[in-house]
PDB file of N, CA and C in Angstrom:
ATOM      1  N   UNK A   1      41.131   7.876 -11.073  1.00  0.00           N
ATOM      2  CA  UNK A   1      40.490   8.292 -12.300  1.00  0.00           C
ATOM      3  C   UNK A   1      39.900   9.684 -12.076  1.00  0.00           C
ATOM      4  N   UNK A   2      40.493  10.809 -12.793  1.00  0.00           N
ATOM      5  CA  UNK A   2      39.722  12.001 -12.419  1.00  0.00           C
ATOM      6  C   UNK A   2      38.623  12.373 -13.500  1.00  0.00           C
ATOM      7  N   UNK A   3      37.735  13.077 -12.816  1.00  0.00           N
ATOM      8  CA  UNK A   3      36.068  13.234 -13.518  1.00  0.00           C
ATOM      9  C   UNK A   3      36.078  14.479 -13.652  1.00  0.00           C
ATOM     10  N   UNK A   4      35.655  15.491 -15.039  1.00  0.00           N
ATOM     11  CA  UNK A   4      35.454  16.526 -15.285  1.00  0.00           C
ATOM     12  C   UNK A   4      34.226  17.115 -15.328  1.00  0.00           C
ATOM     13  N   UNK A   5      34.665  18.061 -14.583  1.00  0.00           N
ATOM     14  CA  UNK A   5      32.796  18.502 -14.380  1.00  0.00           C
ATOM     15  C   UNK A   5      32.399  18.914 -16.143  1.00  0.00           C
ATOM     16  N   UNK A   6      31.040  18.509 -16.073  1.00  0.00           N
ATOM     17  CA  UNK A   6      30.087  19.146 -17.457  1.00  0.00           C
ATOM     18  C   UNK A   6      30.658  20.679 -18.132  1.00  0.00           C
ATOM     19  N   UNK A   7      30.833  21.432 -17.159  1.00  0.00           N
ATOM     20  CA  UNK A   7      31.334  22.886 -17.432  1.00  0.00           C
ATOM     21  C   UNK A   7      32.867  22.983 -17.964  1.00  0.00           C
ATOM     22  N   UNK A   8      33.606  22.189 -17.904  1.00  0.00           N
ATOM     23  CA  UNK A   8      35.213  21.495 -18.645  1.00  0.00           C
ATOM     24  C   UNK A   8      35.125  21.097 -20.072  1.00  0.00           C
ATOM     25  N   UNK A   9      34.227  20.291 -20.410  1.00  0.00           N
ATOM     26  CA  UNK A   9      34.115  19.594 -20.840  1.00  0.00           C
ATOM     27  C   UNK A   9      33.557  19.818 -22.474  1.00  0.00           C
ATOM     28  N   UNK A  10      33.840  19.139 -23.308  1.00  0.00           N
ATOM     29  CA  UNK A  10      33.794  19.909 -24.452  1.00  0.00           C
ATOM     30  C   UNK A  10      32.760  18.863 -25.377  1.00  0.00           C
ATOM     31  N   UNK A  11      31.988  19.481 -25.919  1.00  0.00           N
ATOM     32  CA  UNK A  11      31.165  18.816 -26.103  1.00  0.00           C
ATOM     33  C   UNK A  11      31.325  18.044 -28.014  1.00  0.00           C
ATOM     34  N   UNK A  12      30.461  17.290 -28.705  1.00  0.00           N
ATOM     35  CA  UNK A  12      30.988  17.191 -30.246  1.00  0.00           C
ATOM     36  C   UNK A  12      30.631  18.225 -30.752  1.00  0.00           C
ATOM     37  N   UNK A  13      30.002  18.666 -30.797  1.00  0.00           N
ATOM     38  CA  UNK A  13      29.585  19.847 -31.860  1.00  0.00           C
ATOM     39  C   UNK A  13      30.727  21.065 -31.305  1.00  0.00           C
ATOM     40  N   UNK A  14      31.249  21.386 -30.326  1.00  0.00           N
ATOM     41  CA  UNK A  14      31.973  22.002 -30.240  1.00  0.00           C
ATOM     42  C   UNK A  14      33.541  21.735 -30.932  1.00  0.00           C
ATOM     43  N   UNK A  15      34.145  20.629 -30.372  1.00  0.00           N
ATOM     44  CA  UNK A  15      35.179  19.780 -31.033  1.00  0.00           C
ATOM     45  C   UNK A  15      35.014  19.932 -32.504  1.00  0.00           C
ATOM     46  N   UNK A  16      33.992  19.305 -32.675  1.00  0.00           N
ATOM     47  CA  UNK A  16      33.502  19.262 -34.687  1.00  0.00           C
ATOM     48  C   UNK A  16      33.838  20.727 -35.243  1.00  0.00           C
ATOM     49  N   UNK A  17      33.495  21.792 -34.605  1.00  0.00           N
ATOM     50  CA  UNK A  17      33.340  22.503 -35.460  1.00  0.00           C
ATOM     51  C   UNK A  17      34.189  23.894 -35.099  1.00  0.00           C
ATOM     52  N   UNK A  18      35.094  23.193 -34.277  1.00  0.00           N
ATOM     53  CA  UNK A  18      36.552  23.933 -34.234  1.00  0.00           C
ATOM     54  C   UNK A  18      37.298  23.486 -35.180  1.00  0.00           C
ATOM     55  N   UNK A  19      37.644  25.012 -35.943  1.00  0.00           N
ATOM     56  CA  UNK A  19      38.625  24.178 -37.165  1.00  0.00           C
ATOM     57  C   UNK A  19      40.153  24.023 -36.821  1.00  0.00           C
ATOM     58  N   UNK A  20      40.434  24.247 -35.632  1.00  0.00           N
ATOM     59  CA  UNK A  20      41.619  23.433 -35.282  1.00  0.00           C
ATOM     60  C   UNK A  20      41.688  22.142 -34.862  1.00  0.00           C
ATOM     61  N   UNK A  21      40.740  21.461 -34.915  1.00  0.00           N
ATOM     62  CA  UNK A  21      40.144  20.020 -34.818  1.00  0.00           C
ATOM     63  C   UNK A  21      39.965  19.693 -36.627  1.00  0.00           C
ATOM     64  N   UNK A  22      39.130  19.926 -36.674  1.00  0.00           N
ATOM     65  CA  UNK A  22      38.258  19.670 -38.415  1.00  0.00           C
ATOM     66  C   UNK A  22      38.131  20.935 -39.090  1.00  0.00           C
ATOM     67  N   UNK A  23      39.464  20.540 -39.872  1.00  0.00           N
ATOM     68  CA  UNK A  23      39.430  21.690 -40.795  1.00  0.00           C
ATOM     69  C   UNK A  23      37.689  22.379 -41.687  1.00  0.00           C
ATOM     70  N   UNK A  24      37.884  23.031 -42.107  1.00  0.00           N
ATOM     71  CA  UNK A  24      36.459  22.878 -42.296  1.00  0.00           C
ATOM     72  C   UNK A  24      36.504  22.483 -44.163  1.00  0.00           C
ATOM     73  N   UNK A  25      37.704  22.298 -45.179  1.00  0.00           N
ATOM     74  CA  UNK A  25      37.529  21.021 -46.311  1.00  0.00           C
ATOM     75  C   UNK A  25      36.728  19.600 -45.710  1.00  0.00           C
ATOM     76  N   UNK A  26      37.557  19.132 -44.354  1.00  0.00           N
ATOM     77  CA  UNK A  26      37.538  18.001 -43.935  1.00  0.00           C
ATOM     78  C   UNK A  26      35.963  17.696 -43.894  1.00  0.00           C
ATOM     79  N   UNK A  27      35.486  18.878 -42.548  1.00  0.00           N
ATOM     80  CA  UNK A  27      34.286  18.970 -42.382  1.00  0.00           C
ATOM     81  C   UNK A  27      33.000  19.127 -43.632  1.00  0.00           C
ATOM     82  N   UNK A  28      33.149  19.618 -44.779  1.00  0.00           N
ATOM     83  CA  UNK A  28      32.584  19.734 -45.880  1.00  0.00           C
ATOM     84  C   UNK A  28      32.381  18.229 -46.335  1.00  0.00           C
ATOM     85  N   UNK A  29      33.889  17.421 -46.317  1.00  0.00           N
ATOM     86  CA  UNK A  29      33.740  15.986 -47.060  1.00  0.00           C
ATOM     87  C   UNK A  29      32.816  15.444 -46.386  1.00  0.00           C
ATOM     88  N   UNK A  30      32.615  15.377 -44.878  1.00  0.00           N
ATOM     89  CA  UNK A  30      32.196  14.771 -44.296  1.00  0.00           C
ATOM     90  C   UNK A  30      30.532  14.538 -44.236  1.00  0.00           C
ATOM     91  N   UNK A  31      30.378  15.823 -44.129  1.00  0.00           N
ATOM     92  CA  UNK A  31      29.087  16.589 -44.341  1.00  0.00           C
ATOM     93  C   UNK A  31      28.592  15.914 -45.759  1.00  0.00           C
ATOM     94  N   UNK A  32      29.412  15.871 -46.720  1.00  0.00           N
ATOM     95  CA  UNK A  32      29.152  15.386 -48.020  1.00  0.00           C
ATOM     96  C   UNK A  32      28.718  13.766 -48.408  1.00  0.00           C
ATOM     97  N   UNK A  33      29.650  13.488 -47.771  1.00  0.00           N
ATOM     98  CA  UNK A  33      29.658  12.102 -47.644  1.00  0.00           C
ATOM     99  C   UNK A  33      28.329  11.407 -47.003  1.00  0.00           C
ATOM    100  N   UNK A  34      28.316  12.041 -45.633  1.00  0.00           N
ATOM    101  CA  UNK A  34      26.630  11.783 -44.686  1.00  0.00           C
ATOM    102  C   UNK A  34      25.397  11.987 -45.711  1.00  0.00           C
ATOM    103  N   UNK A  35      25.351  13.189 -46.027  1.00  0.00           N
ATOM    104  CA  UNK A  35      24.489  13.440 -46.801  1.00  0.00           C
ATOM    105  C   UNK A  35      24.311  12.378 -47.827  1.00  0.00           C
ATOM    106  N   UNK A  36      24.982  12.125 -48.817  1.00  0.00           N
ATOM    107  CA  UNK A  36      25.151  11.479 -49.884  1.00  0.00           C
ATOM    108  C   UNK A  36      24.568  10.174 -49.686  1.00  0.00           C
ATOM    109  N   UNK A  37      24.902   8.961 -48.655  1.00  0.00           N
ATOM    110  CA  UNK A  37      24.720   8.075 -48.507  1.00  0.00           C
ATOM    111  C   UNK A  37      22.727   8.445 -47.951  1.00  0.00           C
ATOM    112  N   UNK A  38      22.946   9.120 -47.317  1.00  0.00           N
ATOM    113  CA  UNK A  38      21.319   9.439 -46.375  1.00  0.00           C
ATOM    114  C   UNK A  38      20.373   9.453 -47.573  1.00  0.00           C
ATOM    115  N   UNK A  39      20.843  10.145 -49.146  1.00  0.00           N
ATOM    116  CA  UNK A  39      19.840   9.902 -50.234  1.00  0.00           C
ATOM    117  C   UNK A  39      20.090   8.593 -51.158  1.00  0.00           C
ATOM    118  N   UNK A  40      21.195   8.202 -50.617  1.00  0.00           N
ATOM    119  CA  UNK A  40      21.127   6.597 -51.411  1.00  0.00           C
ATOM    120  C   UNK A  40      20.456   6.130 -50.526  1.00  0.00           C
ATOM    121  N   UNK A  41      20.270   5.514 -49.250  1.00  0.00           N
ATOM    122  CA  UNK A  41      19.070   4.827 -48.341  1.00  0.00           C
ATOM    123  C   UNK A  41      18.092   5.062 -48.785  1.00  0.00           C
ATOM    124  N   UNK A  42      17.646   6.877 -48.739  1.00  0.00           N
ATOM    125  CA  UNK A  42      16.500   7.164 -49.231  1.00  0.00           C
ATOM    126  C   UNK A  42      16.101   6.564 -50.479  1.00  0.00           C
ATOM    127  N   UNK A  43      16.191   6.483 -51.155  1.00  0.00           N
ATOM    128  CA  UNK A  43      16.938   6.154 -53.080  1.00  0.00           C
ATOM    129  C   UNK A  43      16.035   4.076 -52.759  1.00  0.00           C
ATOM    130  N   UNK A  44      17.090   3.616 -52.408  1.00  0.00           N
ATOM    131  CA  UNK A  44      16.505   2.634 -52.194  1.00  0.00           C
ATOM    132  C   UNK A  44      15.720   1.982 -51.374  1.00  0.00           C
ATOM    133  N   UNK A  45      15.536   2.614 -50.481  1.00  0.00           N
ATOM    134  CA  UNK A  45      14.355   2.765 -49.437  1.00  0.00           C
ATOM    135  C   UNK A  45      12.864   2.839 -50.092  1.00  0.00           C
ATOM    136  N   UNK A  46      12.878   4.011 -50.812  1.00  0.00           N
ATOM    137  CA  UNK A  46      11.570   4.176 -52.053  1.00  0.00           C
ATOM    138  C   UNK A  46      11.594   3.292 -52.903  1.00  0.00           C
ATOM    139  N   UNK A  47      12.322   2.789 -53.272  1.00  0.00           N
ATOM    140  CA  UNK A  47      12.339   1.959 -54.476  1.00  0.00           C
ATOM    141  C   UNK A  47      11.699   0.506 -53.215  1.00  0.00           C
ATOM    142  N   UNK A  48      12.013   0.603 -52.545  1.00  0.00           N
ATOM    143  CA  UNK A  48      11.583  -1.133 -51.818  1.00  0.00           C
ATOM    144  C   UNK A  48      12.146  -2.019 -51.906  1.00  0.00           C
ATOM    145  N   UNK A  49      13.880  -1.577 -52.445  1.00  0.00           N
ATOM    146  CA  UNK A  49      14.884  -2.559 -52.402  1.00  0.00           C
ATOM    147  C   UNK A  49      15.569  -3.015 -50.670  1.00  0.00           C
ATOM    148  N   UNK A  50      15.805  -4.377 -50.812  1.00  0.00           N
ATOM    149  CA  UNK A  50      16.455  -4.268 -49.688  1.00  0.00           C
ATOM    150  C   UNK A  50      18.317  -4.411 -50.081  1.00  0.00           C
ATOM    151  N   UNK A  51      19.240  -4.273 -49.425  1.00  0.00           N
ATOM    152  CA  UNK A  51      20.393  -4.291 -49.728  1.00  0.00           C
ATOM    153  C   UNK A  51      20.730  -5.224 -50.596  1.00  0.00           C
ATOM    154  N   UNK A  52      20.401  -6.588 -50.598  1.00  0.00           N
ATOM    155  CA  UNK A  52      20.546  -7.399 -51.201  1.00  0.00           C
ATOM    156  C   UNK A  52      20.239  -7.566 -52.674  1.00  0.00           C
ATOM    157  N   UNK A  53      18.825  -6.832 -52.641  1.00  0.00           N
ATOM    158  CA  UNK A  53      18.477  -6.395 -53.787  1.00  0.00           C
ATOM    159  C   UNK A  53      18.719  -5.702 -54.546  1.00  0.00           C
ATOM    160  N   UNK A  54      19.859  -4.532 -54.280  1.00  0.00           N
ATOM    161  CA  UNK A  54      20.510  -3.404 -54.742  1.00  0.00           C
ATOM    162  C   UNK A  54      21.905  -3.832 -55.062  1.00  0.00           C
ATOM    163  N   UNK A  55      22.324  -4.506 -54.675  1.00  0.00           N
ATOM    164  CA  UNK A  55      23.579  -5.049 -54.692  1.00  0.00           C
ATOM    165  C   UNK A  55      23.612  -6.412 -55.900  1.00  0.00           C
ATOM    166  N   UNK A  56      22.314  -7.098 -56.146  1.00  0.00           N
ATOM    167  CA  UNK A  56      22.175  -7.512 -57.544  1.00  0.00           C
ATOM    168  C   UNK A  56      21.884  -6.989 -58.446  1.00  0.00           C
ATOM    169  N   UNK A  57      21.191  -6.151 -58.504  1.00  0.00           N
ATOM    170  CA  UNK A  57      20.845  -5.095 -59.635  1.00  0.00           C
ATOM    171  C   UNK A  57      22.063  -4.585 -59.985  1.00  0.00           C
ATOM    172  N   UNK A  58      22.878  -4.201 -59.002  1.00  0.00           N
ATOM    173  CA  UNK A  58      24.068  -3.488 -59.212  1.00  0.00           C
ATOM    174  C   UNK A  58      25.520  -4.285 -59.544  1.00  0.00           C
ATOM    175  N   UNK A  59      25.522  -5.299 -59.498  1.00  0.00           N
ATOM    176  CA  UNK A  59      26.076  -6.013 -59.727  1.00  0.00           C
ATOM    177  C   UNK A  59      27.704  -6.347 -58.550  1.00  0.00           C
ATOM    178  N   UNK A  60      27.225  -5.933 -57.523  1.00  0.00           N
ATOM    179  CA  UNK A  60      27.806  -6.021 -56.163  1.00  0.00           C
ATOM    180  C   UNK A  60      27.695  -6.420 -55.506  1.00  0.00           C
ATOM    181  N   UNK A  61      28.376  -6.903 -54.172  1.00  0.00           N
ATOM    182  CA  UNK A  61      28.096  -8.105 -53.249  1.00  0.00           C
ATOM    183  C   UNK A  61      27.302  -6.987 -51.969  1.00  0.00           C
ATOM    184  N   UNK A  62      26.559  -7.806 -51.507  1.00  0.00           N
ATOM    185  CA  UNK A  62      25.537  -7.274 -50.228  1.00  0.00           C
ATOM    186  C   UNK A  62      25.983  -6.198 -49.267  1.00  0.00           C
ATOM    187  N   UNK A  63      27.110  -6.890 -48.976  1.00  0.00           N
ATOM    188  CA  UNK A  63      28.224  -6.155 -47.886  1.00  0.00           C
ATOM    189  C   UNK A  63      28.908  -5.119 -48.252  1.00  0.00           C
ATOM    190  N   UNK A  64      29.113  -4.772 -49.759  1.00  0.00           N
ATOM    191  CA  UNK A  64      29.545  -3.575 -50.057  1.00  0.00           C
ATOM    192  C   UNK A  64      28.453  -2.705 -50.276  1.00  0.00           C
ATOM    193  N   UNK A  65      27.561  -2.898 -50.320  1.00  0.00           N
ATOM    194  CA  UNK A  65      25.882  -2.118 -49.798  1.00  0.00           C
ATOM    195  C   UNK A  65      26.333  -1.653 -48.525  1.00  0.00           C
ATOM    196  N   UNK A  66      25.917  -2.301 -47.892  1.00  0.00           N
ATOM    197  CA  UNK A  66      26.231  -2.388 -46.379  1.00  0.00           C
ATOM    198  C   UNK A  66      26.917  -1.769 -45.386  1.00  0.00           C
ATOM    199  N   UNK A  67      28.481  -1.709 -45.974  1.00  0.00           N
ATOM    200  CA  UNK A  67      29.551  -0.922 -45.573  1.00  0.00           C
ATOM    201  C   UNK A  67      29.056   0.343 -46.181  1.00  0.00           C
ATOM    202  N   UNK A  68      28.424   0.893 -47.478  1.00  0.00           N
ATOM    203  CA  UNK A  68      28.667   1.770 -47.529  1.00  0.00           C
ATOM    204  C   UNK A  68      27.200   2.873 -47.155  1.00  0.00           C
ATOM    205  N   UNK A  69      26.594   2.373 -46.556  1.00  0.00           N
ATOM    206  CA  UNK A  69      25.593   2.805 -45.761  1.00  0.00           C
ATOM    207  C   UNK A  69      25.656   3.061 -44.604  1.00  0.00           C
ATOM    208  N   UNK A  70      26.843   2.151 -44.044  1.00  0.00           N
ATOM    209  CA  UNK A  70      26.966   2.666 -42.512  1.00  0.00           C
ATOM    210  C   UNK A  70      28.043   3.281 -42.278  1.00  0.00           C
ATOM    211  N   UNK A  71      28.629   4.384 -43.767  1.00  0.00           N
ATOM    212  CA  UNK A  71      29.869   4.732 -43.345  1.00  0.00           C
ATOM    213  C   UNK A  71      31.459   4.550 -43.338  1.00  0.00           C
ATOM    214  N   UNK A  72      31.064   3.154 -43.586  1.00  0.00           N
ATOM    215  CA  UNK A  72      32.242   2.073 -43.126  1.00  0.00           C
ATOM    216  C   UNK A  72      33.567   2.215 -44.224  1.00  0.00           C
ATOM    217  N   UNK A  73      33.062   2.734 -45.387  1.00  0.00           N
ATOM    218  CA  UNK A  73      33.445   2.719 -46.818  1.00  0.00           C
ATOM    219  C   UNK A  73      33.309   3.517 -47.575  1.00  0.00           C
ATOM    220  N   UNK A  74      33.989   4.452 -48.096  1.00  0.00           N
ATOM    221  CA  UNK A  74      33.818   5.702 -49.212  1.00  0.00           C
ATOM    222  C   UNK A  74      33.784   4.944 -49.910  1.00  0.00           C
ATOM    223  N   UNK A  75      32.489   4.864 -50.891  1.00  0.00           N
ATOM    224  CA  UNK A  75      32.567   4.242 -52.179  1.00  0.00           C
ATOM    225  C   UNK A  75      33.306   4.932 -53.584  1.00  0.00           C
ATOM    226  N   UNK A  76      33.993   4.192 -54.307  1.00  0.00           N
ATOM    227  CA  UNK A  76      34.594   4.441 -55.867  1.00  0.00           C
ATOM    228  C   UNK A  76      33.099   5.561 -56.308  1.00  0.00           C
ATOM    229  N   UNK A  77      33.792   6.084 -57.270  1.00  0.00           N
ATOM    230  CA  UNK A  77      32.501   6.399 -58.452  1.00  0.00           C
ATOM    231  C   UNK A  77      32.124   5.812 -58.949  1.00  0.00           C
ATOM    232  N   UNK A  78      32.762   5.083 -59.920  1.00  0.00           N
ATOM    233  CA  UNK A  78      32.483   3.444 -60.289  1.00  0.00           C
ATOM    234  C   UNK A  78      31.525   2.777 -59.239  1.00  0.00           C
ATOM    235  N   UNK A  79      31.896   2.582 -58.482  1.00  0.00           N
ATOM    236  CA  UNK A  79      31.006   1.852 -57.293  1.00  0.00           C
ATOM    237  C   UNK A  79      29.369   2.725 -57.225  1.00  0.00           C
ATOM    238  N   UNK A  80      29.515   4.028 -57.016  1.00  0.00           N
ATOM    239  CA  UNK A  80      28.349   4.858 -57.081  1.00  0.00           C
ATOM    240  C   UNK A  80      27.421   4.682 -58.437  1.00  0.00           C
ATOM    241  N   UNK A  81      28.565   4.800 -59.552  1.00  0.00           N
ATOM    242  CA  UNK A  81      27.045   4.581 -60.583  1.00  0.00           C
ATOM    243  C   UNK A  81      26.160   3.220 -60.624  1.00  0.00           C
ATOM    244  N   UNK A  82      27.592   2.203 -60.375  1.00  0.00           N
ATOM    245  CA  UNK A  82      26.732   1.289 -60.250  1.00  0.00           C
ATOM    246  C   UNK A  82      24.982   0.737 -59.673  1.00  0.00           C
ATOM    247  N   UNK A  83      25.353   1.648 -58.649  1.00  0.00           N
ATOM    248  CA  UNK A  83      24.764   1.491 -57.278  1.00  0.00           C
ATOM    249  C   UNK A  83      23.082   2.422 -57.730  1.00  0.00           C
ATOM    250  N   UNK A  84      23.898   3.978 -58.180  1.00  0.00           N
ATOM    251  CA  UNK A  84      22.667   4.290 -58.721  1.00  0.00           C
ATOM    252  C   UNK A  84      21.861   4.452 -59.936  1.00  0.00           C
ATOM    253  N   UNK A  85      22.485   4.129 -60.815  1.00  0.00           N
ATOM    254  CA  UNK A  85      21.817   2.957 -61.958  1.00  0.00           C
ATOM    255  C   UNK A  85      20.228   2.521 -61.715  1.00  0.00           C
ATOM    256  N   UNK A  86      20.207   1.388 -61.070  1.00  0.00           N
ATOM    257  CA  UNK A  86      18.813   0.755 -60.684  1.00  0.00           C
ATOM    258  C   UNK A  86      18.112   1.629 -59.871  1.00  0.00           C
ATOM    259  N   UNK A  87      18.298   2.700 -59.241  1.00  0.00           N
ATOM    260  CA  UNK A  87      17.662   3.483 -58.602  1.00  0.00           C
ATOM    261  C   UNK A  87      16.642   4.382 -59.434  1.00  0.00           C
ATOM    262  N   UNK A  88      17.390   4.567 -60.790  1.00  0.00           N
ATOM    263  CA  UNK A  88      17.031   5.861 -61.512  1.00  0.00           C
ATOM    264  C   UNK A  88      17.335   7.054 -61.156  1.00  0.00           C
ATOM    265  N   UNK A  89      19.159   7.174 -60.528  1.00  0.00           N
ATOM    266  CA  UNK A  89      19.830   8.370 -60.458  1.00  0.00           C
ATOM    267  C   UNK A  89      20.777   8.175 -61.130  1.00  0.00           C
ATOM    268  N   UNK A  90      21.141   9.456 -61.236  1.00  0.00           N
ATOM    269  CA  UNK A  90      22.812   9.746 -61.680  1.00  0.00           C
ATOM    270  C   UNK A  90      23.842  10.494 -61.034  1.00  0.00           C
ATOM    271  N   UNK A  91      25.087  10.578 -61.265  1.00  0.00           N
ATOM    272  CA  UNK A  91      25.858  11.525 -60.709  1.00  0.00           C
ATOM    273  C   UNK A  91      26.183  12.891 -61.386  1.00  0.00           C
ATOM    274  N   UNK A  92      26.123  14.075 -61.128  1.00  0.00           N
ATOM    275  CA  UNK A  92      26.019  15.402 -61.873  1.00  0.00           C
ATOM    276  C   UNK A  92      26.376  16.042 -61.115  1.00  0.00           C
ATOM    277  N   UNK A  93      27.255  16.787 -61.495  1.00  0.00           N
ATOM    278  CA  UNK A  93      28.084  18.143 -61.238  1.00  0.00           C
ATOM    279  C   UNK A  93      27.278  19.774 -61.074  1.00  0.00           C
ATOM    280  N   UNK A  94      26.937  20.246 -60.235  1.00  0.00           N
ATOM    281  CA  UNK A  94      26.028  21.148 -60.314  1.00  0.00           C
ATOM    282  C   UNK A  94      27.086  22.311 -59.124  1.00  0.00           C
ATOM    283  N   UNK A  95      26.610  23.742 -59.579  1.00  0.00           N
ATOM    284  CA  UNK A  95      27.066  24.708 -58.734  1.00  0.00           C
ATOM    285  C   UNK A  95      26.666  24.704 -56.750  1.00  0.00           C
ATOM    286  N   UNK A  96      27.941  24.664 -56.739  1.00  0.00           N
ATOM    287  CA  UNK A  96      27.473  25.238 -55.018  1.00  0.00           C
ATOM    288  C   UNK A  96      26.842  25.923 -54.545  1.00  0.00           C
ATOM    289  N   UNK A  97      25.745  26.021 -54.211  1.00  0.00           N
ATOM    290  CA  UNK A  97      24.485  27.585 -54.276  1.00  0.00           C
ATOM    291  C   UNK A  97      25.483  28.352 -53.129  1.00  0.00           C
ATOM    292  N   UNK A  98      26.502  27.971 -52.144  1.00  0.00           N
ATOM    293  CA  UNK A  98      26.516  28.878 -50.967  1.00  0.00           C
ATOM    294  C   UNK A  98      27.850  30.103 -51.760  1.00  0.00           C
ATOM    295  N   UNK A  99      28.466  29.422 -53.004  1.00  0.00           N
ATOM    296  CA  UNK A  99      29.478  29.886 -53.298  1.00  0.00           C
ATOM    297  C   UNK A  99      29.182  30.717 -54.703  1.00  0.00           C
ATOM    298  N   UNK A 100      27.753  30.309 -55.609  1.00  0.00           N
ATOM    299  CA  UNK A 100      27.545  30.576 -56.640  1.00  0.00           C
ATOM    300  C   UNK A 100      26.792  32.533 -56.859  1.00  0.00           C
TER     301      UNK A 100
END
């Protein structure tokens, strides 16, 4: 088994953010996606829902909470309004400040 020294060795943020690895669309979705879910937690986090609780309000099963908090699952749009509905969000189209 051969071992690469630290100085070889390539680290994630390096990998990540070579765009011959991750394009950087890819990297944007991704970025998008993290984000997105991090203010639905937040979202229902404040509210004092627990998954279960969001997922009745919303009219969805627990586990599709679940999955889509940890990633596991790009949610539908459909799936999103649902979701943020009981929160007291919406989904809206707004300019890219880095591009605007």
């Amino acid at each position: 088994m051969a071992i690469r020294s630290s100085t070889n060795s390539t680290s994630f943020d390096d990998y990540y953010n070579d765009d011959t690895n991750v394009s950087p669309s890819m990297r944007a979705k991704i970025e998008f996606e993290v984000d997105l879910i991090g203010k639905l937690i937040e979202a229902r986090e404040s509210k004092g829902f627990t998954q279960a609780q969001l997922a009745e309000a919303a009219g969805i099963k627990q586990s599709a909470v679940a999955r889509m908090e940890s990633l596991k699952a790009t949610p539908q749009i459909d799936t999103l309004f649902k979701v943020l509905m009981p929160l007291g969000y919406k989904l809206a189209i707004v300019p890219n400040e880095e591009r605007a």
